[in-house]
Protein backbone atom coordinates (compact mmCIF):
# COMPACT_ATOMS: atom_id res chain seq x y z
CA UNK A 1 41.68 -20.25 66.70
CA UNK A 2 38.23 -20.64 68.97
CA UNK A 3 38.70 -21.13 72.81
CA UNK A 4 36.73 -24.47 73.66
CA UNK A 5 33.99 -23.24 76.24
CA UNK A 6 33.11 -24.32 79.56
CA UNK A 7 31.09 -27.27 78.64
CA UNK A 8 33.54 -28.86 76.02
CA UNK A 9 36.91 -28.07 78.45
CA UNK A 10 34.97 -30.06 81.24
CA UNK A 11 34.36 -33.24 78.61
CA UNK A 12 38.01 -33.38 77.66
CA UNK A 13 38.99 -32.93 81.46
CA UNK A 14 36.92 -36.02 82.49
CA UNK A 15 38.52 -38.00 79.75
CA UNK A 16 41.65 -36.72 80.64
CA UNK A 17 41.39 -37.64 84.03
CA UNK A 18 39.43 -41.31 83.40
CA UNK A 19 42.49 -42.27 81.39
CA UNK A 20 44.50 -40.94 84.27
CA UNK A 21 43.14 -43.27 86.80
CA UNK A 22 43.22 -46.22 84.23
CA UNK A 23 46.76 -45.54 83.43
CA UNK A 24 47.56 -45.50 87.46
CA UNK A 25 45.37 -48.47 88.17
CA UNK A 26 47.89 -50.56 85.41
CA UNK A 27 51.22 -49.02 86.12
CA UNK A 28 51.23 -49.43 90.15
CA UNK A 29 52.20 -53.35 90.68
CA UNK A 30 55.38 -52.25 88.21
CA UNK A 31 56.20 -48.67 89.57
CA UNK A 32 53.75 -47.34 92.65
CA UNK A 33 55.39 -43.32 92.42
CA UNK A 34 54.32 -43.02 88.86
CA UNK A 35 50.73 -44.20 89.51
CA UNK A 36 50.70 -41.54 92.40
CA UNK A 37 51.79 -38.96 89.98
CA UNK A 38 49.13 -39.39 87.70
CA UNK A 39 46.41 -39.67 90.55
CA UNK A 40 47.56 -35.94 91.48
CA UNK A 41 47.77 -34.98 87.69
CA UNK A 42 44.13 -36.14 87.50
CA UNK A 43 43.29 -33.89 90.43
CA UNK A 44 44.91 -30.73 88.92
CA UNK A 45 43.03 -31.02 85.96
CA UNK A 46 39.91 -31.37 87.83
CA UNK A 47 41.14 -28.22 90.31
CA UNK A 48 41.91 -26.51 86.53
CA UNK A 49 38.50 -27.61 84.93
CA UNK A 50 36.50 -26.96 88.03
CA UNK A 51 35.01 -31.03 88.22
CA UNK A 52 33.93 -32.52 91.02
CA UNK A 53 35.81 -36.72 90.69
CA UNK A 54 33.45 -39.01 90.51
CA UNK A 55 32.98 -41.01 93.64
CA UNK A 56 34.74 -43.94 92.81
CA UNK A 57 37.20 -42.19 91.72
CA UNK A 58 37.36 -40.53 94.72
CA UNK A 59 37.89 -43.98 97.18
CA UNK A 60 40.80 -44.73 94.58
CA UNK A 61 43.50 -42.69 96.19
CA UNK A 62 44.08 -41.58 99.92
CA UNK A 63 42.51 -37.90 101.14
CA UNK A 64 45.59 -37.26 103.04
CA UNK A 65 48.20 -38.08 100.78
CA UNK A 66 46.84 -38.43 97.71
CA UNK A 67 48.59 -42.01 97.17
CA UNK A 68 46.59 -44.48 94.73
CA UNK A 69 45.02 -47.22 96.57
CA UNK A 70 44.90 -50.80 95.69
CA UNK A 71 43.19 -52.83 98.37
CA UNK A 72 45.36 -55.58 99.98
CA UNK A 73 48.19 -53.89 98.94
CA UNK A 74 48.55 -50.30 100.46
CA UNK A 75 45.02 -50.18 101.88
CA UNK A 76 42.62 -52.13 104.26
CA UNK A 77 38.93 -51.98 103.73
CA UNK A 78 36.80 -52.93 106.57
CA UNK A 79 33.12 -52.16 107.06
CA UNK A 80 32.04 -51.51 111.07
CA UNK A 81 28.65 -49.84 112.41
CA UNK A 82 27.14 -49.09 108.97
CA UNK A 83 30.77 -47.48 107.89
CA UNK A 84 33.34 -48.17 105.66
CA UNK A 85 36.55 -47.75 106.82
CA UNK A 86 39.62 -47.17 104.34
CA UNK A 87 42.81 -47.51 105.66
CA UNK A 88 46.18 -46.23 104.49
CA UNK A 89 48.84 -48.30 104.86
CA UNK A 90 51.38 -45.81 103.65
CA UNK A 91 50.50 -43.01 105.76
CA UNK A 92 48.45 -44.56 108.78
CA UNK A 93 45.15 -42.58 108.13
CA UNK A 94 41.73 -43.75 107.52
CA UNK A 95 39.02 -42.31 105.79
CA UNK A 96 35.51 -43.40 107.39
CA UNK A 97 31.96 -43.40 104.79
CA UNK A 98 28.71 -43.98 105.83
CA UNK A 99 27.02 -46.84 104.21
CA UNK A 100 23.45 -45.77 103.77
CA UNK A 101 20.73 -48.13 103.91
CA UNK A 102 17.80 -47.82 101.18
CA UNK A 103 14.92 -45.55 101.69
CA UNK A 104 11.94 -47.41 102.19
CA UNK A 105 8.65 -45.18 100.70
């Protein structure tokens, strides 16, 4: 049997790990661990496959403990001098993003 290469173990990684995120995103009003679980499943196989997560996928769970997000919930968005600030409510950490204005040419 053929190894897949590079290219075609990244495409099934990605779709791996979108259907990760939508499976956490439906599962966390019922059971909050699980959807935690498969945010860090979805981060091994993009550690595995060498992928960089999109950057929405990215705001979805926390950078310092890698719990799924759902805003009003277990996070606070709030947007102060040009940055948005993401709050954890779980483990009292925020994660600040500039908001860049459009280049004018």
């Amino acid at each position: 049997m053929k190894r897949p290469n590079k290219q075609e173990q990244q495409k099934i990684a990605r779709e791996r790990i979108k259907i990760l995120f939508k499976n956490a995103e439906t599962v966390f009003p019922k059971n909050p661990v699980r959807a935690n679980r498969y945010i860090e499943l979805a981060r091994k196989v993009a550690m595995k496959a060498n992928l960089r997560l999109t950057k929405t996928q990215r705001r979805k769970f926390c950078t310092h403990c890698y719990t799924y997000l759902q805003t009003g919930v277990n996070a606070r968005i709030r947007t102060r001098d040009k940055k948005l600030i993401i709050y954890c409510l779980s483990c009292k950490k925020y994660t600040r993003i500039p908001l860049s204005s459009p280049k004018t040419k």
